[in-house]
C-alpha atoms as a PDB file:
ATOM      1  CA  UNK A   1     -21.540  -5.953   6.016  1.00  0.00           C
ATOM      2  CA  UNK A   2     -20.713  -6.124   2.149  1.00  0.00           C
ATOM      3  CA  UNK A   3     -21.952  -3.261   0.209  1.00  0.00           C
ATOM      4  CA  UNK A   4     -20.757  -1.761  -2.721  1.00  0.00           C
ATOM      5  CA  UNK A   5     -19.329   1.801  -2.521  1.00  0.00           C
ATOM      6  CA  UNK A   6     -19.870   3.888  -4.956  1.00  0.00           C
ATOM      7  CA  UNK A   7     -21.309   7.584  -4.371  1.00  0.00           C
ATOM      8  CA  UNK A   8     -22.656   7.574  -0.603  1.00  0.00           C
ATOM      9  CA  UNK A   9     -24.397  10.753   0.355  1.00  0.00           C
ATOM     10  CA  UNK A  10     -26.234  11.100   4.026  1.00  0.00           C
ATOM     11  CA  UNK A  11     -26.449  12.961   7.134  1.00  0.00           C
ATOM     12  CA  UNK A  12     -23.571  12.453   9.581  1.00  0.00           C
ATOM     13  CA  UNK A  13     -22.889  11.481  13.515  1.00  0.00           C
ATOM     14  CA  UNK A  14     -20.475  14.067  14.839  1.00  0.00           C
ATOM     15  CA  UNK A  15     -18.211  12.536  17.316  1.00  0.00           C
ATOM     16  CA  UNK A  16     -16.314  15.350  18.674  1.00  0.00           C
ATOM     17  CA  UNK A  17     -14.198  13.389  20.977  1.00  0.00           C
ATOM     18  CA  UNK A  18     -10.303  13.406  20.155  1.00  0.00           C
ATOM     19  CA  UNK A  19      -7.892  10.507  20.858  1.00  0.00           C
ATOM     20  CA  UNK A  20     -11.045   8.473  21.032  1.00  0.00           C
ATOM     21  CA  UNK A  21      -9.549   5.060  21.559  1.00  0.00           C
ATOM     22  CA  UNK A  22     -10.824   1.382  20.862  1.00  0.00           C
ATOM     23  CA  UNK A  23     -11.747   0.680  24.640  1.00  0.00           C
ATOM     24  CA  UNK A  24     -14.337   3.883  23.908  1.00  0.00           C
ATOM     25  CA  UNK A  25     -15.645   2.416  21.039  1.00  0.00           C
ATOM     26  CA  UNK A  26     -16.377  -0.652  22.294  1.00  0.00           C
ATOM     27  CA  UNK A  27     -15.285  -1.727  25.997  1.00  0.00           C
ATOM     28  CA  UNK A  28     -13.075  -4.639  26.845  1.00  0.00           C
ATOM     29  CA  UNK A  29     -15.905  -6.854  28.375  1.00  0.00           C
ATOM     30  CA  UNK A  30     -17.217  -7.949  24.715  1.00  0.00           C
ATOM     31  CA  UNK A  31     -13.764  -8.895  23.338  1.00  0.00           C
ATOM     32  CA  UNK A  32     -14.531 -12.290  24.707  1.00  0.00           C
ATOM     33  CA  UNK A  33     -17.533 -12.880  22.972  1.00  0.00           C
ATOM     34  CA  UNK A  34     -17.677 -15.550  20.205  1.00  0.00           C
ATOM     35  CA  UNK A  35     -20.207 -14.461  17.973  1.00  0.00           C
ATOM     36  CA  UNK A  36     -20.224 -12.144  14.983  1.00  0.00           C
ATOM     37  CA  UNK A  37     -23.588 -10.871  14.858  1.00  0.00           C
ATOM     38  CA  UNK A  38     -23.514  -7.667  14.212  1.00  0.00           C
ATOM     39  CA  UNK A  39     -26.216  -6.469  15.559  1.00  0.00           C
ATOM     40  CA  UNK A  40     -24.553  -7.306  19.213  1.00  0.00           C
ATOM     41  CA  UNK A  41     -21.584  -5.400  18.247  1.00  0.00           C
ATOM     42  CA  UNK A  42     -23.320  -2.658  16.947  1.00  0.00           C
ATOM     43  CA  UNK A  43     -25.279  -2.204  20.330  1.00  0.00           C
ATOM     44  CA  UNK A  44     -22.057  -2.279  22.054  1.00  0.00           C
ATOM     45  CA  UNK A  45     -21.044   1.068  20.146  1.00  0.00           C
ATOM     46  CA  UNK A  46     -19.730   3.796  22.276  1.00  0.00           C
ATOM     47  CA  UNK A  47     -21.698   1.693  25.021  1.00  0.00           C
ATOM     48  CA  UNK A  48     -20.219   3.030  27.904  1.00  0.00           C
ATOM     49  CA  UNK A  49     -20.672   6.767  26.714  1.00  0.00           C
ATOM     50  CA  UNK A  50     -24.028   5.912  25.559  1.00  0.00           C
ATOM     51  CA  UNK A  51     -25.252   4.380  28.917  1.00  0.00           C
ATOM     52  CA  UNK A  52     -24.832   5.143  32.306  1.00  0.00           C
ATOM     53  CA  UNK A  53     -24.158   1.997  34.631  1.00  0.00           C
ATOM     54  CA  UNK A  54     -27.736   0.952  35.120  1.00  0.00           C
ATOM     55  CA  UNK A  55     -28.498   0.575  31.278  1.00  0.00           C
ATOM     56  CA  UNK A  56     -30.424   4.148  30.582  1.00  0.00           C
ATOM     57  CA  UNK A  57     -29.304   6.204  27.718  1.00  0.00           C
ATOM     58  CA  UNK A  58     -26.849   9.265  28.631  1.00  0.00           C
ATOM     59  CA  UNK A  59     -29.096  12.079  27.437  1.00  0.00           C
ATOM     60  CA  UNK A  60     -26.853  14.881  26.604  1.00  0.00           C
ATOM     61  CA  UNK A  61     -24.850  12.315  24.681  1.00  0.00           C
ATOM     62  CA  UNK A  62     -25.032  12.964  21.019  1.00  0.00           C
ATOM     63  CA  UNK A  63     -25.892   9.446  19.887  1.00  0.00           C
ATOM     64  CA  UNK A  64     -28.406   9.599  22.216  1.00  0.00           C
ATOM     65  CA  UNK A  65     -29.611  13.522  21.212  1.00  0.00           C
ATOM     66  CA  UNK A  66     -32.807  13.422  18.963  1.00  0.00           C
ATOM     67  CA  UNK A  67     -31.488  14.603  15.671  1.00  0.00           C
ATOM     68  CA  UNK A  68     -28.859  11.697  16.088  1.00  0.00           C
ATOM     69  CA  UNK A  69     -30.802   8.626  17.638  1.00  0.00           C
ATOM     70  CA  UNK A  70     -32.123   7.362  14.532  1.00  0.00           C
ATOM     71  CA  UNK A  71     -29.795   4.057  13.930  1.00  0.00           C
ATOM     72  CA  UNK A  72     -28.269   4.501  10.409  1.00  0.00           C
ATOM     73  CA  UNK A  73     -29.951   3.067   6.991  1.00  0.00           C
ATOM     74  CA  UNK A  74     -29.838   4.464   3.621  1.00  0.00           C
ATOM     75  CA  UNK A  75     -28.730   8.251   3.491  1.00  0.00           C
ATOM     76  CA  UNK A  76     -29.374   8.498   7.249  1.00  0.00           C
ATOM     77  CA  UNK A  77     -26.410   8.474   9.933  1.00  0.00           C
ATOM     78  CA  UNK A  78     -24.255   6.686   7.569  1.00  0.00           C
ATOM     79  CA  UNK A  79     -21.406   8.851   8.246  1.00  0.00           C
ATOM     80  CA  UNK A  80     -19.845   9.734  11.292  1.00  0.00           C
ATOM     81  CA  UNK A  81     -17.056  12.961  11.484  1.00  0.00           C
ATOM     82  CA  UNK A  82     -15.134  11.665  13.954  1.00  0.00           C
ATOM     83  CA  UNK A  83     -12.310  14.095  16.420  1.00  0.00           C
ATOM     84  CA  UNK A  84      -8.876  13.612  15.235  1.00  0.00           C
ATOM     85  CA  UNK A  85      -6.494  10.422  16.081  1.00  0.00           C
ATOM     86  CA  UNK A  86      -9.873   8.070  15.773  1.00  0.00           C
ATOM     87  CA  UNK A  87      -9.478   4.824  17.019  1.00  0.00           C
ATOM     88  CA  UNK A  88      -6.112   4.803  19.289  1.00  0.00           C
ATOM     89  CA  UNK A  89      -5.261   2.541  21.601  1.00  0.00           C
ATOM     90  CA  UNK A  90      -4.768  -1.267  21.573  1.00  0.00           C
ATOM     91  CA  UNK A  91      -5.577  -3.195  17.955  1.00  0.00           C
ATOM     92  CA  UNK A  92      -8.740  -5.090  18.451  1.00  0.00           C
ATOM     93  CA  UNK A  93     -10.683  -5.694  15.324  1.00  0.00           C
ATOM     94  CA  UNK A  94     -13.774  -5.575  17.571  1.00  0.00           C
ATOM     95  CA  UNK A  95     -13.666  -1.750  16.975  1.00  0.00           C
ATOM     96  CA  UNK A  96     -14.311  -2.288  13.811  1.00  0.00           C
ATOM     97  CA  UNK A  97     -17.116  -4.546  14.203  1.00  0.00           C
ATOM     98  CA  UNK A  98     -18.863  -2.430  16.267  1.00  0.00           C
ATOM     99  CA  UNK A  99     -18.966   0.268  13.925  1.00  0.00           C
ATOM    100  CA  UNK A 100     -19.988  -1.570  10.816  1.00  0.00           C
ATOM    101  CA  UNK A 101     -22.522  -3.227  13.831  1.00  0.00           C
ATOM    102  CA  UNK A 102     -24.316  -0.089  13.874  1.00  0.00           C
ATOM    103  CA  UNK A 103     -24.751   0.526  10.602  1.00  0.00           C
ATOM    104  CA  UNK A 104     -21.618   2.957   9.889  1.00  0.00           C
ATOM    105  CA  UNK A 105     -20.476   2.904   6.241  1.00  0.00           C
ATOM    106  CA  UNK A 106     -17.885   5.665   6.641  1.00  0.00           C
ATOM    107  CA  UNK A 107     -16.023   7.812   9.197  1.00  0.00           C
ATOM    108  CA  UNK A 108     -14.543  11.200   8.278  1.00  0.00           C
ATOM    109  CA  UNK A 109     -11.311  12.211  10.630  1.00  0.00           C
ATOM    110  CA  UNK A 110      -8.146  14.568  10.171  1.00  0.00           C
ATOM    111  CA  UNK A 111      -6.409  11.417  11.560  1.00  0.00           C
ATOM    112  CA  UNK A 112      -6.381   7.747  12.207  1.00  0.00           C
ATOM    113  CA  UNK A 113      -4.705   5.036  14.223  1.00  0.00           C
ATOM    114  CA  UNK A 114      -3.060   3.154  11.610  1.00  0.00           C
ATOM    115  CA  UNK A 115      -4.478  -0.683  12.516  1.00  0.00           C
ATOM    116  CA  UNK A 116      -7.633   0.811  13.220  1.00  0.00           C
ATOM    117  CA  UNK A 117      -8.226   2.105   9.964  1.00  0.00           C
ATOM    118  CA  UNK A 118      -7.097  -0.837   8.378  1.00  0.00           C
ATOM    119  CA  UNK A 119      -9.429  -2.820  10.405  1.00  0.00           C
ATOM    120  CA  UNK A 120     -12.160   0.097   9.103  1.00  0.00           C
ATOM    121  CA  UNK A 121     -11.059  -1.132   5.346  1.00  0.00           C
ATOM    122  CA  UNK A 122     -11.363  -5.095   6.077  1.00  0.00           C
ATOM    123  CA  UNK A 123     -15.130  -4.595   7.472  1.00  0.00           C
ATOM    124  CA  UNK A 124     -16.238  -2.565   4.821  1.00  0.00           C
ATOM    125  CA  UNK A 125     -16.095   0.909   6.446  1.00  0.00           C
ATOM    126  CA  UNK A 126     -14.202   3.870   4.736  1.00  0.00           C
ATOM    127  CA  UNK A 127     -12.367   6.105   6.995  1.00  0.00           C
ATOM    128  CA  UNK A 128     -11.263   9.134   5.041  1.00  0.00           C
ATOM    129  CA  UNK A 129      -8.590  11.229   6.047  1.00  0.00           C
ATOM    130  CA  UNK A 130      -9.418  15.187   5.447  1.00  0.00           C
ATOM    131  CA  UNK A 131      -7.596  18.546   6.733  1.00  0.00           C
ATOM    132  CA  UNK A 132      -8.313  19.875  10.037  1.00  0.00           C
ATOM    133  CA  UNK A 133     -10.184  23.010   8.609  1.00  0.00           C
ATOM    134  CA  UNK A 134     -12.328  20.501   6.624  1.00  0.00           C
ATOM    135  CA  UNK A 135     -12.970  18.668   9.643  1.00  0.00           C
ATOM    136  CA  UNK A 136     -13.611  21.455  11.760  1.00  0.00           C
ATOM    137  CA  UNK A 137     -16.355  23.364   8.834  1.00  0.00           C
ATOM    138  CA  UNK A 138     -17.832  19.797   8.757  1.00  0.00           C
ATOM    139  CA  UNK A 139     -18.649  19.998  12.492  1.00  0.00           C
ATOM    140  CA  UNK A 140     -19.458  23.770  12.473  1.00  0.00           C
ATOM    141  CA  UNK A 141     -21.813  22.862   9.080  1.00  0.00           C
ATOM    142  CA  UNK A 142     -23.515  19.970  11.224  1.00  0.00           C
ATOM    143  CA  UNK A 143     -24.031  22.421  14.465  1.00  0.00           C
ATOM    144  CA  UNK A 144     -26.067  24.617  12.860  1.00  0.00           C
ATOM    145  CA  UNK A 145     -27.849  22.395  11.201  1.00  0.00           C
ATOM    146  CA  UNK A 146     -28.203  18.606  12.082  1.00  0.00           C
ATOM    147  CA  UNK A 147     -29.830  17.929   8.278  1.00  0.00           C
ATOM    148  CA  UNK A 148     -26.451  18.937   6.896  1.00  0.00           C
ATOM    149  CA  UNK A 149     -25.871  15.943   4.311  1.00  0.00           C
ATOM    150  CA  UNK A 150     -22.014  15.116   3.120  1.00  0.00           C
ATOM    151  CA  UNK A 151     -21.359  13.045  -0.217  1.00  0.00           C
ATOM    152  CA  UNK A 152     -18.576  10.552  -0.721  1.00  0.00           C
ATOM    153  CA  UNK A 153     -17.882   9.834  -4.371  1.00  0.00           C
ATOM    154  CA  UNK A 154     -15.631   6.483  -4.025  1.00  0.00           C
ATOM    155  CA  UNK A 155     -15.010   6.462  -7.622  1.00  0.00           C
ATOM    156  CA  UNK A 156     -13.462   9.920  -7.678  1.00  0.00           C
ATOM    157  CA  UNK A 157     -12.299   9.830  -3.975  1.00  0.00           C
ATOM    158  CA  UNK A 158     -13.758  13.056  -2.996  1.00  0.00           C
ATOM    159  CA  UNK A 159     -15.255  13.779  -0.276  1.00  0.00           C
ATOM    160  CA  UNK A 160     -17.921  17.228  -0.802  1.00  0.00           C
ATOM    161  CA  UNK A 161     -19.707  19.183   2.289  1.00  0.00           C
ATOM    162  CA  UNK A 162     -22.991  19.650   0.750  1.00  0.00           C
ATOM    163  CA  UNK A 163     -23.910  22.786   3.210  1.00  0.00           C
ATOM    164  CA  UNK A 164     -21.164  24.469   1.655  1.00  0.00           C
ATOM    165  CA  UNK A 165     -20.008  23.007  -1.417  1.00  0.00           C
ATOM    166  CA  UNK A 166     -15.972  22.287  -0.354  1.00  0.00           C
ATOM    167  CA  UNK A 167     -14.647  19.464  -1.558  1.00  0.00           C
ATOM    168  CA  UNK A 168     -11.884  17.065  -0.552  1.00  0.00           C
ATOM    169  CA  UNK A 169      -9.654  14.513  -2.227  1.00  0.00           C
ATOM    170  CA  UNK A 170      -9.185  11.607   0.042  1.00  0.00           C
ATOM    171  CA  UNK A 171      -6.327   8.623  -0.484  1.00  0.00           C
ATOM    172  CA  UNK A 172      -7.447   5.321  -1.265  1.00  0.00           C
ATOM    173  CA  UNK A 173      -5.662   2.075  -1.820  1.00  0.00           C
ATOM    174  CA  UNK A 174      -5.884   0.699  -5.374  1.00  0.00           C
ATOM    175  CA  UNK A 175      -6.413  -2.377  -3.983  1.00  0.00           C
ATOM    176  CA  UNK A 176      -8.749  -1.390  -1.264  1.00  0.00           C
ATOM    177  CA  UNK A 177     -10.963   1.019  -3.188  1.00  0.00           C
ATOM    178  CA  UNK A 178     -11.406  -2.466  -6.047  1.00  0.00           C
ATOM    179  CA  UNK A 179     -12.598  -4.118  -3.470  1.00  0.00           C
ATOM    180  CA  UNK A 180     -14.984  -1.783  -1.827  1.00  0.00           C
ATOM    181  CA  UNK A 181     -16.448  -0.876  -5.115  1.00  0.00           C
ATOM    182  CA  UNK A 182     -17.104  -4.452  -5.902  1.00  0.00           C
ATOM    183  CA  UNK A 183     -18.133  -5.856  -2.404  1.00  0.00           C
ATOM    184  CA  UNK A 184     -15.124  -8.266  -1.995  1.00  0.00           C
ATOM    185  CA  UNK A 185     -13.198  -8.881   1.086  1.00  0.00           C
ATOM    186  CA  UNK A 186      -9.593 -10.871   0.355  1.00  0.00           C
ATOM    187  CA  UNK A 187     -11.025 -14.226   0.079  1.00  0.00           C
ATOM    188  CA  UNK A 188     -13.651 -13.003  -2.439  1.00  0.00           C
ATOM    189  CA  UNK A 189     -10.770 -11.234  -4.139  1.00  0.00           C
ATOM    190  CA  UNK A 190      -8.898 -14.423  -4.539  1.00  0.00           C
ATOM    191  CA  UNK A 191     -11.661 -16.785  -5.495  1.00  0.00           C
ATOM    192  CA  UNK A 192     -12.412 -14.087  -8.100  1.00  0.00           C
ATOM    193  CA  UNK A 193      -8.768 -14.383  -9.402  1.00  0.00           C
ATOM    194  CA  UNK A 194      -8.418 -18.050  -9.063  1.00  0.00           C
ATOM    195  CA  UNK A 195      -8.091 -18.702 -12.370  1.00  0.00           C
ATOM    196  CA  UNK A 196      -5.335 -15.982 -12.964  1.00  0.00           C
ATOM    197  CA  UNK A 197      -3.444 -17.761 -10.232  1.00  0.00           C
ATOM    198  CA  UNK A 198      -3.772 -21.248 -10.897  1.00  0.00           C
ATOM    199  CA  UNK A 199      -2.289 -20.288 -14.864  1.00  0.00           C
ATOM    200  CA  UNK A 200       0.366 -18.392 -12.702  1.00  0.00           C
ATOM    201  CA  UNK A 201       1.301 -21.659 -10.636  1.00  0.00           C
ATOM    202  CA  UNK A 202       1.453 -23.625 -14.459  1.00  0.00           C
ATOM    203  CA  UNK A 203       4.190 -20.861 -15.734  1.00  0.00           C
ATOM    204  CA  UNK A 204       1.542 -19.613 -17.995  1.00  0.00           C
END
């Protein structure tokens, strides 16, 4: 979904689950859809962790725990902090789909698969790599209290642990970060430069 990033600040989803790969975060069987509603992708988040094999939620899993159930909106569960190496495991953009499905504008890891978090970037969801001890206060911060709210400042790529204040610079693309701050994907990038390209293709 196109948004425009600029400061985000919300409670987060912790997903404590390393080397969680694509077929976890959204299971083979819905590759061979052909829609692109993402509200069917979204429901197919972490299905197979979410639901047990006649369709009833997992309790003790956390999407599915009270303080977490509430799908995300607008400084609610737009975050989740993520176990490290998020999104292994084969390519499929689906991944991606499903999390920007659900209503996930960011996802905080110490690491990510490299085409998954390029996917991330193409659907309009920021992953943001920090350090492991950031990661792991993030999850302690959220344990003891589920209302812990983090803030991600696009503009000045940091990402700040509002229980306790530490901050993080994160990488960003040039290119990328543009583009998230302005709600384009690459077609709405080049229509937006058309003009600059057609004086290019004169010798201008």
């Amino acid at each position: 979904m196109k948004q425009k990033f600029d400061i985000i600040q919300s409670t987060c989803i912790p997903i404590a689950i390393d080397n969680c790969n694509t077929d976890l975060i959204i299971p083979a069987r819905y590759l061979a859809s052909t829609t692109r509603d993402p509200k069917f992708f979204g429901d197919a988040f972490m299905h197979d962790l979410r639901f047990d094999a006649q369709g009833q939620p997992v309790a003790d899993f956390v999407m599915n725990q009270a303080d977490y159930a509430e799908a995300p909106h607008k400084g609610v569960h737009e975050i989740i902090v993520a176990g490290q190496n998020w999104g292994s495991g084969s390519s499929r953009e689906h991944a991606a789909w499903a999390i920007a499905g659900y209503g996930v504008r960011v996802v905080i890891s110490s690491s990510f698969a490299d085409i998954h978090r390029n996917n991330l970037l193409n659907n309009f969801v920021l992953p943001i790599v920090v350090s492991q001890e950031m990661q792991q206060e993030l999850f302690e911060s959220i344990a003891r209290n589920p209302q812990t709210q983090v803030e991600v400042d696009v503009p000045e790529q940091k990402v700040t642990n509002l229980a306790t204040g530490r901050s993080e610079h994160f990488e960003l693309n040039g290119y990328k970060k543009y583009c998230l701050m302005n709600a384009l994907d690459d077609i709405d990038f080049l229509l937006e430069n058309t003009d600059k390209i057609e004086a290019w293709e004169r010798g201008e």
